[in-house]
N, C-alpha and C. Protein backbone atom coordinates (compact mmCIF):
# COMPACT_ATOMS: atom_id res chain seq x y z
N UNK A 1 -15.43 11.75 1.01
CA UNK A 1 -14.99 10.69 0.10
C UNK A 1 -14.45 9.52 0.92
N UNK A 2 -14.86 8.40 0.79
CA UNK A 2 -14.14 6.99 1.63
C UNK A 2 -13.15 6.76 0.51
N UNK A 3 -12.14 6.07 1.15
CA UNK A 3 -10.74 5.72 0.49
C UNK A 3 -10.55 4.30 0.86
N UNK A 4 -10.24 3.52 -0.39
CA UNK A 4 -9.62 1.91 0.49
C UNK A 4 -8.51 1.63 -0.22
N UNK A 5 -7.18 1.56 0.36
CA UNK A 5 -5.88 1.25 0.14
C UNK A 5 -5.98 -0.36 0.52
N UNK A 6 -4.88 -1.08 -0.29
CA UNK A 6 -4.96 -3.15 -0.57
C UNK A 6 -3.18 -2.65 -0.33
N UNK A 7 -3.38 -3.67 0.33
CA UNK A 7 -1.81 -4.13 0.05
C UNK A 7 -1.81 -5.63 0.62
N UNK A 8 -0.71 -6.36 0.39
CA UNK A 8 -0.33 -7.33 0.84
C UNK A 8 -0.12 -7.71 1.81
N UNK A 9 0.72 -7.14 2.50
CA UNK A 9 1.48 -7.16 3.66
C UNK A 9 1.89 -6.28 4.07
N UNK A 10 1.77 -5.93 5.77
CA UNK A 10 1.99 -4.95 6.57
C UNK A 10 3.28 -4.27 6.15
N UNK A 11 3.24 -3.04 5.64
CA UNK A 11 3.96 -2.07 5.02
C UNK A 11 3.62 -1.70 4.24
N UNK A 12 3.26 -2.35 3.00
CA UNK A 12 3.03 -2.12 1.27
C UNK A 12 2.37 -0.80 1.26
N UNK A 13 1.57 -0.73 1.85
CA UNK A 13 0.71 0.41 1.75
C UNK A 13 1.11 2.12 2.29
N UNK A 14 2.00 1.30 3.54
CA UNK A 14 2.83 2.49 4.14
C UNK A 14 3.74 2.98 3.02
N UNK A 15 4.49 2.34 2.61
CA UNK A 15 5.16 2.79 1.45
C UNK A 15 4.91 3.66 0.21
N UNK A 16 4.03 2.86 -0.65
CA UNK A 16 3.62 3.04 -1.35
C UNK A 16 2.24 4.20 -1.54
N UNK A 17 1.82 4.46 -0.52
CA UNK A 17 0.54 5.78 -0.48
C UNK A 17 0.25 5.89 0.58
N UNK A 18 1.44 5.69 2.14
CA UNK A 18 1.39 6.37 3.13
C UNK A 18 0.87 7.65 2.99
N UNK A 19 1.59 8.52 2.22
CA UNK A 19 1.88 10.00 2.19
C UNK A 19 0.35 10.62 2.02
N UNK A 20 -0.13 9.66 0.60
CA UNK A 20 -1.68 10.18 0.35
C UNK A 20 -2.74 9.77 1.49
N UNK A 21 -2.39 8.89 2.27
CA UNK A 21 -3.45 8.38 3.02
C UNK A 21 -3.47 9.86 4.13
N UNK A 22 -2.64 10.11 4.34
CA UNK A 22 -2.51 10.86 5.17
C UNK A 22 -3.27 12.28 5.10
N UNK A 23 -2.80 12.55 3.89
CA UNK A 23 -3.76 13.79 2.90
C UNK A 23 -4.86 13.82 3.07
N UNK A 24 -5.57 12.33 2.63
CA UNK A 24 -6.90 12.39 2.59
C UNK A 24 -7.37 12.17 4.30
N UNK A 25 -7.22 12.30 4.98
CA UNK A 25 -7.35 12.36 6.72
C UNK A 25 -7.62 13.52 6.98
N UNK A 26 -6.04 14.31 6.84
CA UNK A 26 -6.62 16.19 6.99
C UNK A 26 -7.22 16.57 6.18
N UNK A 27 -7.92 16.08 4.91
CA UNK A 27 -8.64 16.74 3.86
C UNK A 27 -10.35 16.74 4.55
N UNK A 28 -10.17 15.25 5.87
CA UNK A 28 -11.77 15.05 6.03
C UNK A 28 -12.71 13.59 5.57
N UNK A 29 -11.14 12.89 4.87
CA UNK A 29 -11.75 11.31 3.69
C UNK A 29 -11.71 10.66 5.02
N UNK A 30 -12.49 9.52 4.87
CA UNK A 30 -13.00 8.80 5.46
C UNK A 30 -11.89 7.30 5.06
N UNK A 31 -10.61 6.52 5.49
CA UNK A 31 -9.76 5.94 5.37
C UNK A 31 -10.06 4.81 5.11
N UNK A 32 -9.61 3.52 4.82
CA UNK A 32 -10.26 2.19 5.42
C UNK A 32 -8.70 1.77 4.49
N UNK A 33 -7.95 0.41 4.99
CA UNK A 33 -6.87 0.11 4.45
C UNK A 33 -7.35 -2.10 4.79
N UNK A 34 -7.03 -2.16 3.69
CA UNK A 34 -6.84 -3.84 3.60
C UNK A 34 -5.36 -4.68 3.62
N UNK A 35 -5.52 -5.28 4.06
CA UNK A 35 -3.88 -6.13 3.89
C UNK A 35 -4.12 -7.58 4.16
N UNK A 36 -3.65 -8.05 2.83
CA UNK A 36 -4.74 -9.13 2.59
C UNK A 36 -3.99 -10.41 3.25
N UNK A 37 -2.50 -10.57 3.69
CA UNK A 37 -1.81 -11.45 4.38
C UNK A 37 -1.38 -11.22 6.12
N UNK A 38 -1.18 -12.69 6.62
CA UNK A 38 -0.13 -12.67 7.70
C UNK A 38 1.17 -11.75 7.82
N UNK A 39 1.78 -11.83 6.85
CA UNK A 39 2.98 -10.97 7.23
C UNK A 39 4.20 -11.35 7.67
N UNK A 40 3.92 -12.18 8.75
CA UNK A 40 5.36 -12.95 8.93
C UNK A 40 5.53 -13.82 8.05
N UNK A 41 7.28 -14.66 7.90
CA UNK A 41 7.89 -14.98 6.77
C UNK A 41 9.44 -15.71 7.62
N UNK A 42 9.40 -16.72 6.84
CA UNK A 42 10.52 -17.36 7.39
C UNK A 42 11.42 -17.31 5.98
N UNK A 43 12.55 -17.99 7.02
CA UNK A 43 13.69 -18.00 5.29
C UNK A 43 13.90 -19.43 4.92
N UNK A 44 14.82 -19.73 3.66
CA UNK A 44 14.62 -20.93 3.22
C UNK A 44 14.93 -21.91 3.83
N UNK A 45 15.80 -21.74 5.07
CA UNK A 45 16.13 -22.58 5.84
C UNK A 45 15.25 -22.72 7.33
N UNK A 46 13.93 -22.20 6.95
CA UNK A 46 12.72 -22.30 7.90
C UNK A 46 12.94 -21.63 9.15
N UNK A 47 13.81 -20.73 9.14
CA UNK A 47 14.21 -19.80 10.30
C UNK A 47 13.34 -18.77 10.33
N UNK A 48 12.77 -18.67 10.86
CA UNK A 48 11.51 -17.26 11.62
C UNK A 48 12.74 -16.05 11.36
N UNK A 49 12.24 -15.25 10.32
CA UNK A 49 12.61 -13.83 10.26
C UNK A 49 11.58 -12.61 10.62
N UNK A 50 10.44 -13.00 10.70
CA UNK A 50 9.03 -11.93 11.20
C UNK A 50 8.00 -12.79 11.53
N UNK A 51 7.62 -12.74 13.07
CA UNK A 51 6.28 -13.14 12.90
C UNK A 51 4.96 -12.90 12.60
N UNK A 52 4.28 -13.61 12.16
CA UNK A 52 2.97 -12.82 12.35
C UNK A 52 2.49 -11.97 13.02
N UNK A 53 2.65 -11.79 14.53
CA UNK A 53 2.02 -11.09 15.40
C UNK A 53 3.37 -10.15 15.60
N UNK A 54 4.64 -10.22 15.16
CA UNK A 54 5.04 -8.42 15.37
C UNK A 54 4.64 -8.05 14.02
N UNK A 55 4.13 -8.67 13.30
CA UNK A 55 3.97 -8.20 11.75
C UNK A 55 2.91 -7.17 11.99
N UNK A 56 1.68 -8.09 12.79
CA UNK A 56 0.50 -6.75 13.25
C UNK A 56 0.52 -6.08 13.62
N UNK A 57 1.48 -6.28 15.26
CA UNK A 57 1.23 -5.21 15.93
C UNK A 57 1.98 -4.00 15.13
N UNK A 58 2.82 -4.08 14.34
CA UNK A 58 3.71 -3.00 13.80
C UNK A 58 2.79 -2.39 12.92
N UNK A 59 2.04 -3.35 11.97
CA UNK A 59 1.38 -2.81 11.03
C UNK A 59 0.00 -2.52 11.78
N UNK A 60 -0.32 -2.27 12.89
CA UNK A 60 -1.83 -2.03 13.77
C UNK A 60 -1.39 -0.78 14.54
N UNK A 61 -0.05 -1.06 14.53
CA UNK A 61 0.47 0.94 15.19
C UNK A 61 0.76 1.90 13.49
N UNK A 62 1.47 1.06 12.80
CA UNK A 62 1.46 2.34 11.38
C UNK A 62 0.02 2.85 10.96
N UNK A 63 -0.75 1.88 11.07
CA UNK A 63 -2.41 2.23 10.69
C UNK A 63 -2.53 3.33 11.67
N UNK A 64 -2.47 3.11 12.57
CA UNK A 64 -2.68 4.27 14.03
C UNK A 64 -1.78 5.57 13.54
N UNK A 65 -0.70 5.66 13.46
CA UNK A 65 -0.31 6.90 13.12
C UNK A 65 -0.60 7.44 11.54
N UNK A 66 -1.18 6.49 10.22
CA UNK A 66 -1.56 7.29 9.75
C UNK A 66 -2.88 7.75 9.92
N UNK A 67 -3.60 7.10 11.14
CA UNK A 67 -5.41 7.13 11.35
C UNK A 67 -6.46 6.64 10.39
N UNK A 68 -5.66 5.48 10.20
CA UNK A 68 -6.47 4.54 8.83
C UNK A 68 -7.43 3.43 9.65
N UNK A 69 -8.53 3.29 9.39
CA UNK A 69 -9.45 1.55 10.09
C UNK A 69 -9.06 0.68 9.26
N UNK A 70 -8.35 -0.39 9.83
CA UNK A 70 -7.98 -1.53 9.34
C UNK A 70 -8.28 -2.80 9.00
N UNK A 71 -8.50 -3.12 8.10
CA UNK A 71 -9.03 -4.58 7.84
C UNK A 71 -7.72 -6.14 7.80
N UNK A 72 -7.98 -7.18 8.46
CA UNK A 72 -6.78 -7.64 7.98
C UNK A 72 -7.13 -9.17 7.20
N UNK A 73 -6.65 -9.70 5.91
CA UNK A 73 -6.71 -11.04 5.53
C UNK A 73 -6.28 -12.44 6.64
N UNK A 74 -6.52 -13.27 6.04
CA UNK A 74 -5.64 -14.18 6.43
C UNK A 74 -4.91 -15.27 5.61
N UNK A 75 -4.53 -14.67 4.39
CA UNK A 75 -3.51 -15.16 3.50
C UNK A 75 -2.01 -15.36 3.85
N UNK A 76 -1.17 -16.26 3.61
CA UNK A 76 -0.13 -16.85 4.28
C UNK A 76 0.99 -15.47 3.08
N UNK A 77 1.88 -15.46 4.18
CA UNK A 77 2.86 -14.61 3.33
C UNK A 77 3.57 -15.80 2.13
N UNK A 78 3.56 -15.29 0.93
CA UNK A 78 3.92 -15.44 -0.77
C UNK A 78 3.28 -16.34 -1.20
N UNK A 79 2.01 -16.32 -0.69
CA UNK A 79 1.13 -17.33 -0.95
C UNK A 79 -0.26 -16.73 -1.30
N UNK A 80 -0.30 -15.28 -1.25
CA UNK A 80 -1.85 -14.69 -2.00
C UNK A 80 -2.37 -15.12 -3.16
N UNK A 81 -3.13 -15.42 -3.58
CA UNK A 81 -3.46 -15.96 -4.88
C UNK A 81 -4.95 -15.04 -5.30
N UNK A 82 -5.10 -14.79 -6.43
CA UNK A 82 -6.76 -14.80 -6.86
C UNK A 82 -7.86 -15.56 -7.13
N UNK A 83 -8.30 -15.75 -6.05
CA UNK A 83 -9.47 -16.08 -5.40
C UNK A 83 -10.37 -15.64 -4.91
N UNK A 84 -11.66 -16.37 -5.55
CA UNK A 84 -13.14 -15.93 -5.41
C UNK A 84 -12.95 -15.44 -3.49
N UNK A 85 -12.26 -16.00 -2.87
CA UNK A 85 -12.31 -15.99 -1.44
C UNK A 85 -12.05 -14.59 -0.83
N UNK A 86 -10.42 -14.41 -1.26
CA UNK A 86 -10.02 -13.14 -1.43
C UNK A 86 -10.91 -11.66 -2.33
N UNK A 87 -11.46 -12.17 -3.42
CA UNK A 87 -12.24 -11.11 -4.22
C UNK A 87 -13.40 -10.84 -3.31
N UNK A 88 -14.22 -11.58 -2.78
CA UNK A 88 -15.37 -11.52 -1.51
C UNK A 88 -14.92 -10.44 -0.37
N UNK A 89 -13.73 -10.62 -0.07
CA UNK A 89 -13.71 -9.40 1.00
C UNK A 89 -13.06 -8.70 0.77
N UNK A 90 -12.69 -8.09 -0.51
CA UNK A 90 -12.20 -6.72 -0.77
C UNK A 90 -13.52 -6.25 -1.38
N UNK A 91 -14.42 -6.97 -2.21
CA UNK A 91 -15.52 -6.35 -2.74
C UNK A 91 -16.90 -6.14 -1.24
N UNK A 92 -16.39 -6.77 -0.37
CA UNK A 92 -17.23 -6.38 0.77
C UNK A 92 -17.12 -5.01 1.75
N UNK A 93 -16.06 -4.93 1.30
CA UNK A 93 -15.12 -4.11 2.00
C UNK A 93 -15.89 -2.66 1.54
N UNK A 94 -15.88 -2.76 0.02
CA UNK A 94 -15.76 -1.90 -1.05
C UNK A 94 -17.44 -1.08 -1.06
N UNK A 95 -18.25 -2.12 -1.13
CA UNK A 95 -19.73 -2.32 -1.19
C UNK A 95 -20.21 -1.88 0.49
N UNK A 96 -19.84 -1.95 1.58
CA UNK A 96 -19.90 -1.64 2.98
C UNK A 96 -19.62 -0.30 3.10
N UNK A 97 -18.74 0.13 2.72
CA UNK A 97 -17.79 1.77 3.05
C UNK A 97 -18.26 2.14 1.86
N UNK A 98 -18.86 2.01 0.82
CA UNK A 98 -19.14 2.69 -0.26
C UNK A 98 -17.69 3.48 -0.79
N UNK A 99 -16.83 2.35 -1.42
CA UNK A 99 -15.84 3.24 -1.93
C UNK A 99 -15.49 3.80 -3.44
N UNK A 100 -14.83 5.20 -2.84
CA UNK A 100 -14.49 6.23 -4.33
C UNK A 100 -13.47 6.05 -5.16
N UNK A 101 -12.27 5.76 -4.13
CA UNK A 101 -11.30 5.68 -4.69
C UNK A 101 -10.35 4.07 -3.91
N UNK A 102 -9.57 3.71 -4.88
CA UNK A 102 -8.73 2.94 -4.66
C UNK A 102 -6.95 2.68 -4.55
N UNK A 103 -6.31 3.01 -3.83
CA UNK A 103 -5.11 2.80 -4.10
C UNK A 103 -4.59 1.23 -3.85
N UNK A 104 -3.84 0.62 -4.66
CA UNK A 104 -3.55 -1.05 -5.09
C UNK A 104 -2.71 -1.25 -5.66
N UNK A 105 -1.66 -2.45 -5.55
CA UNK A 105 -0.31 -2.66 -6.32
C UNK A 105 -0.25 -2.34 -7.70
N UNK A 106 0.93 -2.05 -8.19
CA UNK A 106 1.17 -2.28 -9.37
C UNK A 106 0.65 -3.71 -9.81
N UNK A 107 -0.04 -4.08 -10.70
CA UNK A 107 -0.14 -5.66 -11.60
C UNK A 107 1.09 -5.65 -12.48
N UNK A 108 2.00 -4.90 -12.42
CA UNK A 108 3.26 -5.48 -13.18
C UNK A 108 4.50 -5.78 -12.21
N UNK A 109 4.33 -5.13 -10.95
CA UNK A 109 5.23 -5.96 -9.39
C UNK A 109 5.98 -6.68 -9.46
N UNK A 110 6.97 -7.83 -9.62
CA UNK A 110 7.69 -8.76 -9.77
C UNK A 110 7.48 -9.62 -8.75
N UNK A 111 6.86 -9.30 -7.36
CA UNK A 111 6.43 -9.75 -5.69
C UNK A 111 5.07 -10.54 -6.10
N UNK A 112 5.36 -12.33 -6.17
CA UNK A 112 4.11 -12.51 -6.73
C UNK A 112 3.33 -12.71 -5.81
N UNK A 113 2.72 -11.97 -4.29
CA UNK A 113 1.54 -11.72 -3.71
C UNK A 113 0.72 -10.02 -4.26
N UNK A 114 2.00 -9.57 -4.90
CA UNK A 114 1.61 -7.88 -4.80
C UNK A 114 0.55 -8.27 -6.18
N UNK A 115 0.92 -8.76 -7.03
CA UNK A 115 0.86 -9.41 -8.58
C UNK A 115 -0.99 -9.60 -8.04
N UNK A 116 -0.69 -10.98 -7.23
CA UNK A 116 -2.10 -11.40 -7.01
C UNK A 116 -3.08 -10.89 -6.48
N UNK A 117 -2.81 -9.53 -5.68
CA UNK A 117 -3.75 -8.65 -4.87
C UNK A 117 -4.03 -7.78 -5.93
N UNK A 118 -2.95 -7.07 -7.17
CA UNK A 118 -3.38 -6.59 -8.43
C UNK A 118 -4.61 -6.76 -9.00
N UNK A 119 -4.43 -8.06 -9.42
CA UNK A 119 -5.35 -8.76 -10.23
C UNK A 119 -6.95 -8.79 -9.15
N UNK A 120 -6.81 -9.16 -7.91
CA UNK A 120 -8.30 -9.39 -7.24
C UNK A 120 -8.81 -8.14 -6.86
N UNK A 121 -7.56 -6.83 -6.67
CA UNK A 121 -8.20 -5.40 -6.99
C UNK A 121 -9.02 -4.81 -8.29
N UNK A 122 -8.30 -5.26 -9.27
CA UNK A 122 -8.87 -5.05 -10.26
C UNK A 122 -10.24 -5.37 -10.60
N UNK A 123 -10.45 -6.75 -10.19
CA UNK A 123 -11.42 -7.52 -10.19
C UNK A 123 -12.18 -6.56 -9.24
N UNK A 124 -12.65 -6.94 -8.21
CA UNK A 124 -13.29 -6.12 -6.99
C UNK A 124 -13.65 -4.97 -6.85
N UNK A 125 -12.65 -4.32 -7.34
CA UNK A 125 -13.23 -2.77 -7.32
C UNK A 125 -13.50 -2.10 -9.07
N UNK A 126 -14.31 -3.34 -9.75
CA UNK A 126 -14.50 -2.80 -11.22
C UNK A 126 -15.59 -1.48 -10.78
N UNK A 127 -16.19 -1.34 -9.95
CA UNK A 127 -17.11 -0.52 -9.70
C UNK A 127 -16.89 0.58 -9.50
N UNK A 128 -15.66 0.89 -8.51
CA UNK A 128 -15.05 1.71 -7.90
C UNK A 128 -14.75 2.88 -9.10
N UNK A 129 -14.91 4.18 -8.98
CA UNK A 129 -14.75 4.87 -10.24
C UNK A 129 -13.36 5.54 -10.30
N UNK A 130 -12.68 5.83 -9.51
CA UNK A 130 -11.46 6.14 -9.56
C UNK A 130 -10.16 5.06 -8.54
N UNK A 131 -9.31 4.32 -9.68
CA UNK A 131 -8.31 3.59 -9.27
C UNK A 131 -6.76 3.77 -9.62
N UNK A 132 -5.83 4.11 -8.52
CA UNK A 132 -4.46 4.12 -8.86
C UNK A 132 -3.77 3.14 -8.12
N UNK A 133 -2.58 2.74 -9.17
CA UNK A 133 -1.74 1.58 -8.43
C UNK A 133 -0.35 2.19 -7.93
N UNK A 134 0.31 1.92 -6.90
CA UNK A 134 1.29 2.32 -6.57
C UNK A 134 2.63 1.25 -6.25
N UNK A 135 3.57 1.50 -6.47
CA UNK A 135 4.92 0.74 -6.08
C UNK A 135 5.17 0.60 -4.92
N UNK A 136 5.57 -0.40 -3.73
CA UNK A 136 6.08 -0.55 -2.54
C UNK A 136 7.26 -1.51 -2.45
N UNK A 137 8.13 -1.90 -3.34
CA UNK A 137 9.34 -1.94 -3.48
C UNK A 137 10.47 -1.65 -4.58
N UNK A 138 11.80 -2.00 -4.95
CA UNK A 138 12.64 -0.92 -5.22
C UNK A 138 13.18 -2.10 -6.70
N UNK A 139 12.61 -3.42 -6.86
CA UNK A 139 13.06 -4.31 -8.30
C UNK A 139 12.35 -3.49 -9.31
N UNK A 140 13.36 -4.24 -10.52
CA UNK A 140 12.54 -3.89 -11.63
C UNK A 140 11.85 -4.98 -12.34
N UNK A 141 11.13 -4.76 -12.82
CA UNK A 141 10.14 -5.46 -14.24
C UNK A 141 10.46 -5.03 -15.03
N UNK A 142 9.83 -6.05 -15.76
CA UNK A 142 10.26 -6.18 -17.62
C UNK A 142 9.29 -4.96 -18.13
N UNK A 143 8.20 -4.50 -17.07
CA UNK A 143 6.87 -3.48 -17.52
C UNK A 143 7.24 -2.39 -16.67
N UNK A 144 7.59 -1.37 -17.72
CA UNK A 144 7.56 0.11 -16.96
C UNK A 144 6.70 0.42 -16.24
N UNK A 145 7.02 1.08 -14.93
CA UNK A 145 5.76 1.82 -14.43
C UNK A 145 5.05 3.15 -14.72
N UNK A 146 4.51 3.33 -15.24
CA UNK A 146 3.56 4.37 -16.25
C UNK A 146 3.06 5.34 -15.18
N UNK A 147 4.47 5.75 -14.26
CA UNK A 147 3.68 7.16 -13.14
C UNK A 147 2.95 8.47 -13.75
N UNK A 148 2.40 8.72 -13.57
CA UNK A 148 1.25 9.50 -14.39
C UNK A 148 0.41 10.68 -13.83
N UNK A 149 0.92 9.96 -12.04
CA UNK A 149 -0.25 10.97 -11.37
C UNK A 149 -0.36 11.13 -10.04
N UNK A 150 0.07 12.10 -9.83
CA UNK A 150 1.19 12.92 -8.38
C UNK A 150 0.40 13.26 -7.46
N UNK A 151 0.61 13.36 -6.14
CA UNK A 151 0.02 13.53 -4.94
C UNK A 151 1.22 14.52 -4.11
N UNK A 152 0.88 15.44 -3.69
CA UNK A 152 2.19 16.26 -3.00
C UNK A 152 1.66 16.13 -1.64
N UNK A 153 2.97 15.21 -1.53
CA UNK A 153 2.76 15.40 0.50
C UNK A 153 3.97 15.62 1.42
N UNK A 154 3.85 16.63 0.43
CA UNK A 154 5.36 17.73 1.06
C UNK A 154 4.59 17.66 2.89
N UNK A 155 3.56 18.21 3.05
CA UNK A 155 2.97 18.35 4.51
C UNK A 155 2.86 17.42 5.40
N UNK A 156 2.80 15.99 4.70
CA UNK A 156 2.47 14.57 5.21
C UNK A 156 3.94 13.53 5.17
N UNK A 157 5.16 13.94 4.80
CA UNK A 157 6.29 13.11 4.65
C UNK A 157 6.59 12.78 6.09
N UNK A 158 6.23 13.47 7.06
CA UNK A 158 6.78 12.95 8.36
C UNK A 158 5.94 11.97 8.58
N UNK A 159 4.73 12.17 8.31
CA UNK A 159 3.52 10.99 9.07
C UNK A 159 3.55 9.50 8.38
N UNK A 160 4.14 9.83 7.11
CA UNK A 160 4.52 8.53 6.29
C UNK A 160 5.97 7.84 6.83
N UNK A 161 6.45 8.95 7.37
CA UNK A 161 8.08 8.40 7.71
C UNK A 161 7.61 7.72 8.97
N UNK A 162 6.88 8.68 9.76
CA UNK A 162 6.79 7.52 11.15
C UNK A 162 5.62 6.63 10.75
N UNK A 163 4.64 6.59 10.27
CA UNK A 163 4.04 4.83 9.90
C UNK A 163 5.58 4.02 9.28
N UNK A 164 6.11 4.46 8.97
CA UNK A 164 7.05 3.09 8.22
C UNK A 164 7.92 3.10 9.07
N UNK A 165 8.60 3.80 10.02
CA UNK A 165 9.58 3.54 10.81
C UNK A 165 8.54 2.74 12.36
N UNK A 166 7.18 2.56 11.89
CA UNK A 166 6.80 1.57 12.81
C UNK A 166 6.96 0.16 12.39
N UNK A 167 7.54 -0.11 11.72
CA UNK A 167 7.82 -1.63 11.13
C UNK A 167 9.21 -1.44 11.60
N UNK A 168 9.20 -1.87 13.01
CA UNK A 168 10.69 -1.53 13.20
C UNK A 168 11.45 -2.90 12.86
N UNK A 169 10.69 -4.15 12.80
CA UNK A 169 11.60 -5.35 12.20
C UNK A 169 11.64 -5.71 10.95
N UNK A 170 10.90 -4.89 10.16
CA UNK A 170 11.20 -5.00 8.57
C UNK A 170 12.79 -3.95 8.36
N UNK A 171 12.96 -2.32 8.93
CA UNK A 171 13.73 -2.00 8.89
C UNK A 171 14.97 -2.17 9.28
N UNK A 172 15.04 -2.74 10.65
CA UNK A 172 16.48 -3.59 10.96
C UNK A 172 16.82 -4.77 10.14
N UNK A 173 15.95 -5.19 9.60
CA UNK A 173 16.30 -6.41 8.41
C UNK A 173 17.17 -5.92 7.52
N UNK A 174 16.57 -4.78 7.02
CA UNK A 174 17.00 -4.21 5.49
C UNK A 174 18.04 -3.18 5.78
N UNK A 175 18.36 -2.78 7.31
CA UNK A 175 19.43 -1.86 7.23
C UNK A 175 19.25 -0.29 7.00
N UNK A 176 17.57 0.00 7.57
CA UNK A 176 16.70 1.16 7.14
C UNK A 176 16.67 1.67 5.52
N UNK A 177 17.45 0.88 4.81
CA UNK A 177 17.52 1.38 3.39
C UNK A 177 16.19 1.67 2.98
N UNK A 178 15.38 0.69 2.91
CA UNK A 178 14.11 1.11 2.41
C UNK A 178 14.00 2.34 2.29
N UNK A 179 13.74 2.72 3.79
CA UNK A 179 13.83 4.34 4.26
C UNK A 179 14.15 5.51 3.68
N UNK A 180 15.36 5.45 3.55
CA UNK A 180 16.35 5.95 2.48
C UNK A 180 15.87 6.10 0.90
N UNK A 181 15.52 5.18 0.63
CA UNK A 181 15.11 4.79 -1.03
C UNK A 181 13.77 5.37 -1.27
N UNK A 182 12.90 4.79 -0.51
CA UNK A 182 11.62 6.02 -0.46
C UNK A 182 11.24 7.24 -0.35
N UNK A 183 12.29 7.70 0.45
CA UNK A 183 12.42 9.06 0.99
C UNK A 183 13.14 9.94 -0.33
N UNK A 184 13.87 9.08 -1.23
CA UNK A 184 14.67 9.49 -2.48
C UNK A 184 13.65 9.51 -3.50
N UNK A 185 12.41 8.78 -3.50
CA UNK A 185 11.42 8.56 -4.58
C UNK A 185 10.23 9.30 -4.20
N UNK A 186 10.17 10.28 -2.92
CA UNK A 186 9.41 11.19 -2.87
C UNK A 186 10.06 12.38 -2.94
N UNK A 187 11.38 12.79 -2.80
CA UNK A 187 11.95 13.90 -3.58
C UNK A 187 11.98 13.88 -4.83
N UNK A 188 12.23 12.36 -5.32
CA UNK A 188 12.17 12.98 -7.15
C UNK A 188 11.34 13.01 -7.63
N UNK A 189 10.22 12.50 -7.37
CA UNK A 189 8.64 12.70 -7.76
C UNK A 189 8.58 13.92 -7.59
N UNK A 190 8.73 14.78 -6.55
CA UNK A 190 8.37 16.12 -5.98
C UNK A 190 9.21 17.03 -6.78
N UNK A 191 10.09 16.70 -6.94
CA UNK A 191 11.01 17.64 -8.00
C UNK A 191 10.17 17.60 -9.35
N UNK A 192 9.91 16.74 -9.99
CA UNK A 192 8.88 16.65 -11.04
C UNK A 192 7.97 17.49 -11.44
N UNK A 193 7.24 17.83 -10.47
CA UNK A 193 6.46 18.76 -10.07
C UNK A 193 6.64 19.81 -9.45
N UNK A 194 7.49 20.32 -8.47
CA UNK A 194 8.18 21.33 -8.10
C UNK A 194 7.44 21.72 -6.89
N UNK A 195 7.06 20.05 -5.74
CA UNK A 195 7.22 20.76 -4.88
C UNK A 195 8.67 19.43 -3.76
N UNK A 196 8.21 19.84 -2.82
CA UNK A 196 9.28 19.06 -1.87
C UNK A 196 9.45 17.37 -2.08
N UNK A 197 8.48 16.90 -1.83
CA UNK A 197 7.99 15.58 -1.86
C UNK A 197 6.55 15.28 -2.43
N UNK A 198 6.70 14.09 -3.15
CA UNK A 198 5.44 13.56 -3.71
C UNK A 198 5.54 12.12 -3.71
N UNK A 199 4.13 11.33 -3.85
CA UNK A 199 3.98 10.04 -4.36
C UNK A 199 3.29 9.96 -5.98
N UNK A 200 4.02 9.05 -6.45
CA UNK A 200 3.32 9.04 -8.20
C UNK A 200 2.69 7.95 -7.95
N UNK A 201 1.46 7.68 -9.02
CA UNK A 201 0.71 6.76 -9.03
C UNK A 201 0.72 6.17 -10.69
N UNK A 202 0.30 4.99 -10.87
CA UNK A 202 -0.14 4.94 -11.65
C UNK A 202 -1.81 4.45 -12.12
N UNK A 203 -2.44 5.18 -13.36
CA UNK A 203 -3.74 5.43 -13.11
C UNK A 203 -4.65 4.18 -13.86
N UNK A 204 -5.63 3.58 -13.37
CA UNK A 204 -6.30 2.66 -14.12
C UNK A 204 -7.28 3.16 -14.88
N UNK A 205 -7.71 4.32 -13.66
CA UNK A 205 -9.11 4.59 -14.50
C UNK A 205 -9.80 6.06 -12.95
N UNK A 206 -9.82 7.10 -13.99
CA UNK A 206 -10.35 8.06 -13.11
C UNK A 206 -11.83 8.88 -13.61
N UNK A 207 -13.32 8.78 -13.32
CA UNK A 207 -13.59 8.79 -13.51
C UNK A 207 -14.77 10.02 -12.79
N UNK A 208 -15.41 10.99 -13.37
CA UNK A 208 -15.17 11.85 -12.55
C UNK A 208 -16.66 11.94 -12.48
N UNK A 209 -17.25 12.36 -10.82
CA UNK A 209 -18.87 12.45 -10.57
C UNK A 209 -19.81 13.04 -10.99
């Protein structure tokens, strides 16, 4: 089975379906991960808080430890939009690797690049027969997230912990909380279900061969 995980920006994906990517590796799936921006990000007072290029290399070593092939955009960080431009190379992506499944933001996100990679997933992979969206940060929306559909990677929580503890300048930003908070949302998922750790998804459309 080929797999293509979207995210935005170097992490999203670690977060949000590290755990499964990992699964599907020792299962034998065939990986491929998109990230449709730069990554670095300044603050409002135009001060460099990440650059682009530790943005990669961090997010070009997490790909490495979960053993994902990487594709990268070149969309400016909070600036993704849906565009025919953007829809072209996720559906190339898609149409090349012949893909089964999709993991892709929530479209109800509050992060309006996660929002816009939603929407050009949706778009792009109408073909694709099985699609779940996943969460990679900790706000809320006005739209529940409708988790629905569990992945246990009680076996894979370390390999997700070290892809994300390779963003070592997103985590000194935030004070490793992230860390913390994720690591809390794959125990309670996993409790759900009754095993150690899990990731929930939510499902667009599963459609079976």
């Amino acid at each position: 089975m080929n797999i293509l995980a979207i995210g935005a920006h170097f992490d999203d994906i670690e977060l949000g379906c590290g755990g499964a990517l990992a699964r599907h590796i020792a299962q034998g799936d065939k990986v491929y991960a998109f990230v449709a921006s730069t990554s670095g990000f300044t603050g409002y007072n135009k001060e460099m808080i990440r650059s682009n290029e530790t943005a990669l290399n961090e997010g070009q070593r997490a790909m490495e430890i979960l053993g994902v092939e990487l594709f990268c955009g070149d969309c400016e960080t909070f600036a993704v939009e849906f565009t025919e431009a953007l829809n072209v190379q996720i559906l190339r992506i898609v149409e090349e690797k012949h893909i089964h499944r999709v993991y892709t933001h929530w479209d109800s996100d509050i992060h309006h690049d996660h929002q816009a990679l939603a929407r050009a997933s949706l778009h792009s992979c109408r073909h694709v027969p099985r699609m779940l969206m996943y969460r990679s940060n900790w706000y809320h929306s006005t739209t529940d997230f409708k988790g629905n559909f569990y992945i246990d990677i009680t076996d894979f929580w370390s390999t997700k912990e070290a892809a994300v503890k390779a963003h070592t300048s997103e985590l000194e930003r935030t004070g490793y909380k992230w860390l913390r908070f994720f690591k809390n949302e794959a125990e309670n998922a996993g409790q759900r279900i009754g095993v150690p750790y899990a990731e929930v998804f939510e499902v667009v459309k599963w459609l079976e061969p």
